[in-house]
C-alpha atoms as a PDB file:
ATOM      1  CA  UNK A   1     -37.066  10.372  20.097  1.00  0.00           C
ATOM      2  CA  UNK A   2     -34.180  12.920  19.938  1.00  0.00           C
ATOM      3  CA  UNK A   3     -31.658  10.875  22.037  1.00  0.00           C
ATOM      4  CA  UNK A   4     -32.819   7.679  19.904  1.00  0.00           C
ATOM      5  CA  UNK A   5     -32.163   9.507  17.307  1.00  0.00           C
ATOM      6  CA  UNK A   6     -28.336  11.460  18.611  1.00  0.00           C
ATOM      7  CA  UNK A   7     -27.138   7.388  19.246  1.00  0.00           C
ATOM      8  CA  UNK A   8     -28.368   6.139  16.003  1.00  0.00           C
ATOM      9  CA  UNK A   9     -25.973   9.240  14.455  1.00  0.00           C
ATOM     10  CA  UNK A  10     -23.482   8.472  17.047  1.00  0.00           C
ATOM     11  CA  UNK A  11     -23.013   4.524  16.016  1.00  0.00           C
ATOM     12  CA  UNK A  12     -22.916   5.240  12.110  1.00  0.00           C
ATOM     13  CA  UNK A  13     -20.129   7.551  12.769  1.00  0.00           C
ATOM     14  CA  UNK A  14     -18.323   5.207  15.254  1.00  0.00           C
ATOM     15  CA  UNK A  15     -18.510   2.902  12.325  1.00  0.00           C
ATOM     16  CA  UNK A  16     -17.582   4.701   9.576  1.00  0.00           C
ATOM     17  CA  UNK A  17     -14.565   6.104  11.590  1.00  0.00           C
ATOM     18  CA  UNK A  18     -13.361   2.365  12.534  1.00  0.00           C
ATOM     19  CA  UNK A  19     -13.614   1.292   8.687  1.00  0.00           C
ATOM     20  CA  UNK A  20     -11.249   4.090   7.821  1.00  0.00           C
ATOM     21  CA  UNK A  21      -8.489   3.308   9.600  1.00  0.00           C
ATOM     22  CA  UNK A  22      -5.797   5.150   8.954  1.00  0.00           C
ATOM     23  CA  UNK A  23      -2.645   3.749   7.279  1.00  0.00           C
ATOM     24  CA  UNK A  24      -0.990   7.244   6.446  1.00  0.00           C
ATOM     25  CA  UNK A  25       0.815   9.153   8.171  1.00  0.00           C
ATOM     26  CA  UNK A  26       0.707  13.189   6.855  1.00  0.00           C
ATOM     27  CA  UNK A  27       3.315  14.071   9.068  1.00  0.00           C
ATOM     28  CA  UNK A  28       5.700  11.502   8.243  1.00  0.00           C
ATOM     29  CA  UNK A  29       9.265  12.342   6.695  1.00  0.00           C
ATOM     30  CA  UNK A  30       8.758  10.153   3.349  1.00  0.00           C
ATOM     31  CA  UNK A  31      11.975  10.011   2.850  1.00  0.00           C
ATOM     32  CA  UNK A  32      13.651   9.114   6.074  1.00  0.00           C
ATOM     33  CA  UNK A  33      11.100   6.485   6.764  1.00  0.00           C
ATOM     34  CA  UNK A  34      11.973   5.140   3.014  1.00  0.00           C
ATOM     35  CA  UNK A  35      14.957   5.226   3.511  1.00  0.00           C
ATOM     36  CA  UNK A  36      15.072   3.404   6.971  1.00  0.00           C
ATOM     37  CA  UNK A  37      13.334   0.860   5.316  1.00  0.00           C
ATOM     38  CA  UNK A  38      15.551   0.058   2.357  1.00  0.00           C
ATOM     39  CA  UNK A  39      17.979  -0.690   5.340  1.00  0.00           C
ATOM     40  CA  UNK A  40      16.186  -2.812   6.965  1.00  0.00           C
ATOM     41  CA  UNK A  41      15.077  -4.295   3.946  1.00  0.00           C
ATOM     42  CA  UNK A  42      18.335  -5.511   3.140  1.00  0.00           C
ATOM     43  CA  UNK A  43      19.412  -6.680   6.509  1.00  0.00           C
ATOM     44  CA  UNK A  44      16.041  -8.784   6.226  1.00  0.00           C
ATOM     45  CA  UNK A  45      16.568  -9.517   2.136  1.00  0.00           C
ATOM     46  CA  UNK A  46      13.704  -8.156   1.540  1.00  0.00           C
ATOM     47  CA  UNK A  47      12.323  -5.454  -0.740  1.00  0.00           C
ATOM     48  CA  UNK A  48       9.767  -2.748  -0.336  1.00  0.00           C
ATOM     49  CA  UNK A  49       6.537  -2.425  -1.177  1.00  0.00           C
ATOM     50  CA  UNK A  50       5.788   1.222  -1.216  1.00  0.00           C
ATOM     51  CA  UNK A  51       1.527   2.355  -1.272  1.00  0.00           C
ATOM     52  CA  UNK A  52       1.099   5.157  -2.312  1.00  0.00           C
ATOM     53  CA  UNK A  53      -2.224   7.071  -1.147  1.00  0.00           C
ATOM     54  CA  UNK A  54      -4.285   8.753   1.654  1.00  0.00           C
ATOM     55  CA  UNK A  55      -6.707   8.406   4.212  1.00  0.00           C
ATOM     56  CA  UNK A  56      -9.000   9.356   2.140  1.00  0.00           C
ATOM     57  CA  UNK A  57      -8.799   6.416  -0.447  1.00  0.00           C
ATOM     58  CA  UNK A  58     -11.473   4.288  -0.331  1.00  0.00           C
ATOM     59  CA  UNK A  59      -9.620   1.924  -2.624  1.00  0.00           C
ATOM     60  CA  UNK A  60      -6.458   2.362  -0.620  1.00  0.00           C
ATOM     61  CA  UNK A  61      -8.380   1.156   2.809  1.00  0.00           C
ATOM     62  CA  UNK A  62      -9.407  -1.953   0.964  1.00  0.00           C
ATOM     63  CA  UNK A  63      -6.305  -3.109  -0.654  1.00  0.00           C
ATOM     64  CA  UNK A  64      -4.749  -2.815   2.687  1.00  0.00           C
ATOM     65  CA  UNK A  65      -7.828  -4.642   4.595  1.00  0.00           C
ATOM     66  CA  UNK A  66      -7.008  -7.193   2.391  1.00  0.00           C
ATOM     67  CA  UNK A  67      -3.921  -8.037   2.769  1.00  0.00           C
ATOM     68  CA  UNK A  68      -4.176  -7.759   6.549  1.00  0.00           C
ATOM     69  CA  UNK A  69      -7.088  -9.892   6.723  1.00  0.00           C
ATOM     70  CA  UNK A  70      -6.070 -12.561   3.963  1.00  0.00           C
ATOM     71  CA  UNK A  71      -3.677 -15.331   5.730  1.00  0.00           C
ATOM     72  CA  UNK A  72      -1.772 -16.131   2.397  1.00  0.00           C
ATOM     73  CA  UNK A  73      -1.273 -12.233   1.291  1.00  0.00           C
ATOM     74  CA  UNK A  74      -0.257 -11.228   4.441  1.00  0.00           C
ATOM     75  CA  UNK A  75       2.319 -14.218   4.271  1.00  0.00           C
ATOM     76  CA  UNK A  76       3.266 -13.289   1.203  1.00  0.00           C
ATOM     77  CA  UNK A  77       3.959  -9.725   2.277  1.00  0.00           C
ATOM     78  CA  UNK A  78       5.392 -10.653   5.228  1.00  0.00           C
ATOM     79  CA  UNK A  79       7.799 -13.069   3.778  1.00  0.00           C
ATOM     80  CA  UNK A  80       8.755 -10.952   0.988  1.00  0.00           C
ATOM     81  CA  UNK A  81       8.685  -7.486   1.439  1.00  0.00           C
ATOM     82  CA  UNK A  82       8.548  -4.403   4.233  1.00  0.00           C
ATOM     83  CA  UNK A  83       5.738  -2.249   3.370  1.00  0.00           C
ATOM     84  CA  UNK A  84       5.566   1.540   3.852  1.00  0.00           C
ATOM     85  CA  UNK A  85       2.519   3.805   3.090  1.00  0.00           C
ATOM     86  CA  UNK A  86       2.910   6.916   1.761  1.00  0.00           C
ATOM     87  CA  UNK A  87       0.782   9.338   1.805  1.00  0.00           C
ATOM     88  CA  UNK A  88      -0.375  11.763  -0.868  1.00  0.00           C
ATOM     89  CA  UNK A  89      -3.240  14.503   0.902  1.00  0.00           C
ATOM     90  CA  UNK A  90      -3.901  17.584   0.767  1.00  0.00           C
ATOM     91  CA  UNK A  91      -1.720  17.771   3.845  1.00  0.00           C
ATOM     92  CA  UNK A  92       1.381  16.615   2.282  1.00  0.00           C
ATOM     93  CA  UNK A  93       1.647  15.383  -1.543  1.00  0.00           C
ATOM     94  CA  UNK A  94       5.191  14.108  -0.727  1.00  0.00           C
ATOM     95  CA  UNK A  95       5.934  15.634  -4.279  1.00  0.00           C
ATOM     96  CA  UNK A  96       9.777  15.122  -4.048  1.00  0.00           C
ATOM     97  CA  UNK A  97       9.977  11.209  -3.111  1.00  0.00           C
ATOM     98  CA  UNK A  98       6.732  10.856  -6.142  1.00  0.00           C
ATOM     99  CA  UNK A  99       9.094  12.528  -8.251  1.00  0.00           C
ATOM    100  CA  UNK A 100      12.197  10.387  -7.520  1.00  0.00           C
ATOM    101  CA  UNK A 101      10.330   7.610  -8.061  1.00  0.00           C
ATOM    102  CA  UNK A 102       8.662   8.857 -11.412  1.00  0.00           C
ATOM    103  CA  UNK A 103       5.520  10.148 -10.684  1.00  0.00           C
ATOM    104  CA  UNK A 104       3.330   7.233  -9.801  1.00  0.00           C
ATOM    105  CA  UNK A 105       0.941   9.408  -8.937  1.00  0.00           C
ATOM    106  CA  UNK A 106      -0.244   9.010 -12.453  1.00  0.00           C
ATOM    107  CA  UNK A 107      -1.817   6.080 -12.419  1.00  0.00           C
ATOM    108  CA  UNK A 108      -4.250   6.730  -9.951  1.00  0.00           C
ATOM    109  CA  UNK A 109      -4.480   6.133  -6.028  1.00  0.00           C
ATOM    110  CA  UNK A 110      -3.228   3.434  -4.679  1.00  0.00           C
ATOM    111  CA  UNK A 111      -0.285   3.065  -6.467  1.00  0.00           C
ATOM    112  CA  UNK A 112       2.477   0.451  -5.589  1.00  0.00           C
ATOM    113  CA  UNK A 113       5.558   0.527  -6.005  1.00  0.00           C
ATOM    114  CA  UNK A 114       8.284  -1.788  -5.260  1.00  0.00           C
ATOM    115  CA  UNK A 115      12.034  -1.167  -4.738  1.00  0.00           C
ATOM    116  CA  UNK A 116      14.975  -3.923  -4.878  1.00  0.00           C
ATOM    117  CA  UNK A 117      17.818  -3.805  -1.210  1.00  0.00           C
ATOM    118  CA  UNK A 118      19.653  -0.968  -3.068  1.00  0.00           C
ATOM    119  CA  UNK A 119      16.186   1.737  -3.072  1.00  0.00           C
ATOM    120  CA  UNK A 120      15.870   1.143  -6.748  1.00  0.00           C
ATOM    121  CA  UNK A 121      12.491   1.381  -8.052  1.00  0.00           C
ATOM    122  CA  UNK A 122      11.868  -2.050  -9.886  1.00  0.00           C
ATOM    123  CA  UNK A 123       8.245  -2.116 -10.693  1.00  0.00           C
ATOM    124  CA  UNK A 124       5.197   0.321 -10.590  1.00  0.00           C
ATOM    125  CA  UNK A 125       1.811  -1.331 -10.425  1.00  0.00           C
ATOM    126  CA  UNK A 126      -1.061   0.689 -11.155  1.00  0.00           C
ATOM    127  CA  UNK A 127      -4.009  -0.839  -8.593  1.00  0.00           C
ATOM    128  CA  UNK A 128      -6.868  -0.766 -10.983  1.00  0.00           C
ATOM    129  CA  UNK A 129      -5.497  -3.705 -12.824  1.00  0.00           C
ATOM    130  CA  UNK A 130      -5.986  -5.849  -9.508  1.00  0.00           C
ATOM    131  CA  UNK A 131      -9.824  -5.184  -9.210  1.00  0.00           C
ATOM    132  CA  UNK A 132     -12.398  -7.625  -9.407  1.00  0.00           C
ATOM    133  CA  UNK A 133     -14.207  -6.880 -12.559  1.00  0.00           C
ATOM    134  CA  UNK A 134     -17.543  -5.752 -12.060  1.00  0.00           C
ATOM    135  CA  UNK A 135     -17.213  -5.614  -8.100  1.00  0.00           C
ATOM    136  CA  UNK A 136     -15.896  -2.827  -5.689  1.00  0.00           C
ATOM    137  CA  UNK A 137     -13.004  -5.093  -4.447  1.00  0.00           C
ATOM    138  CA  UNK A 138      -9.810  -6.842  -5.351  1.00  0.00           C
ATOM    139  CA  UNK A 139      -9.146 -10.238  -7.130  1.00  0.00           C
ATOM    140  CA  UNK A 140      -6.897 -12.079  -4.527  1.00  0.00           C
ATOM    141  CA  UNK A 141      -5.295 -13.878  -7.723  1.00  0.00           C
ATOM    142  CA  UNK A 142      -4.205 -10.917  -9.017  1.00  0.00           C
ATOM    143  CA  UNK A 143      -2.721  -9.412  -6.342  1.00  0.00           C
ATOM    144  CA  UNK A 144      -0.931 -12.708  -5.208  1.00  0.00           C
ATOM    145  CA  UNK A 145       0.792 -12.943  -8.689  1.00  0.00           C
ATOM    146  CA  UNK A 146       1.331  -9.488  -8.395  1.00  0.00           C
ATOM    147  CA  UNK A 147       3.088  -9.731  -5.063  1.00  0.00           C
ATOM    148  CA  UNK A 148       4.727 -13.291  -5.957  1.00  0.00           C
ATOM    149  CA  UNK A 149       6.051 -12.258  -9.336  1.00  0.00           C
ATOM    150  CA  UNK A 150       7.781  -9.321  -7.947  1.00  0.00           C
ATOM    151  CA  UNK A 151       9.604 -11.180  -4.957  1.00  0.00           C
ATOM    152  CA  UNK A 152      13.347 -11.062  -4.411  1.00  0.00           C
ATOM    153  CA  UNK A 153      13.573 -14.923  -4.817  1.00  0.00           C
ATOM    154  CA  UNK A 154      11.723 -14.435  -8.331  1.00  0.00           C
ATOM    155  CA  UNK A 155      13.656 -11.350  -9.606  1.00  0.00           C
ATOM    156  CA  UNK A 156      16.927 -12.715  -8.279  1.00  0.00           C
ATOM    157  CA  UNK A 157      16.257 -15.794 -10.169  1.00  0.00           C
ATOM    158  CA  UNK A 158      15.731 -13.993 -13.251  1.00  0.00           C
ATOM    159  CA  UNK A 159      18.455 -11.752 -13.071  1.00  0.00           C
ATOM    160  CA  UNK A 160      20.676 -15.500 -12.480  1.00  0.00           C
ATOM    161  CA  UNK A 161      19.240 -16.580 -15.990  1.00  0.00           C
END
């Protein structure tokens, strides 16, 4: 019974620990890596999409399951912006960048927000208005019109007008 018992524990952890995968890095220099981007970013004309969160974030875990696993998100993402997660823990709050970019934080975890090929902060988009109502996930519409409205090809096109 006790070894039935020791594997059952064994495989619910397993699990658990492969459905929080983890997307943030405490250690990471915020800035540098930010900053690295926003280079790349404009070598690719591109702009980046910034999460901001932990480990520990349920809500963070499935935003970014999502747009892994959906095929048109992820192209969206991938055609439009370089994303960076940073992380807000215990470990490291990464107070300085939150504060350069005017305190996100506020709105809750995740919070996204997206800069332009100069590092300018163009948008912050507080995640809460993505959910599904009434379910634990998010509403793909939502977050594509989200992610489409704040494109380069869409802001550059307003800017043109």
């Amino acid at each position: 019974m006790k070894p039935l018992l020791i594997s059952f524990i064994l495989c619910v952890h397993l699990f658990s620990c492969s459905q929080n995968k983890k997307i943030y890095n405490p250690q990471d220099n915020a800035k540098e890596k930010i900053d690295s981007i926003v280079i790349a970013a404009q070598k690719e004309h591109k702009y980046v999409l910034l999460q901001i969160g932990g480990n520990w974030c349920i809500w963070c875990q499935r935003f970014n399951k999502l747009t892994e696993e959906n095929k048109d998100l992820k192209n969206i993402i991938d055609e439009n912006y370089l994303v960076y997660h940073v992380n807000y823990s215990k470990e490291n709050k990464n107070e300085e960048i939150l504060t350069a970019l005017d305190n996100p934080e506020q709105y809750g975890f995740p919070v996204f927000v997206i800069l332009n090929e100069k590092g300018e902060r163009i948008h912050t988009q507080q995640s809460d208005l993505l959910e599904h109502e009434g379910t634990s996930g998010y509403d793909i519409n939502k977050v594509t019109k989200f992610l489409e409205e704040w494109s380069p090809k869409i802001i550059e096109n307003k800017t043109l007008h």
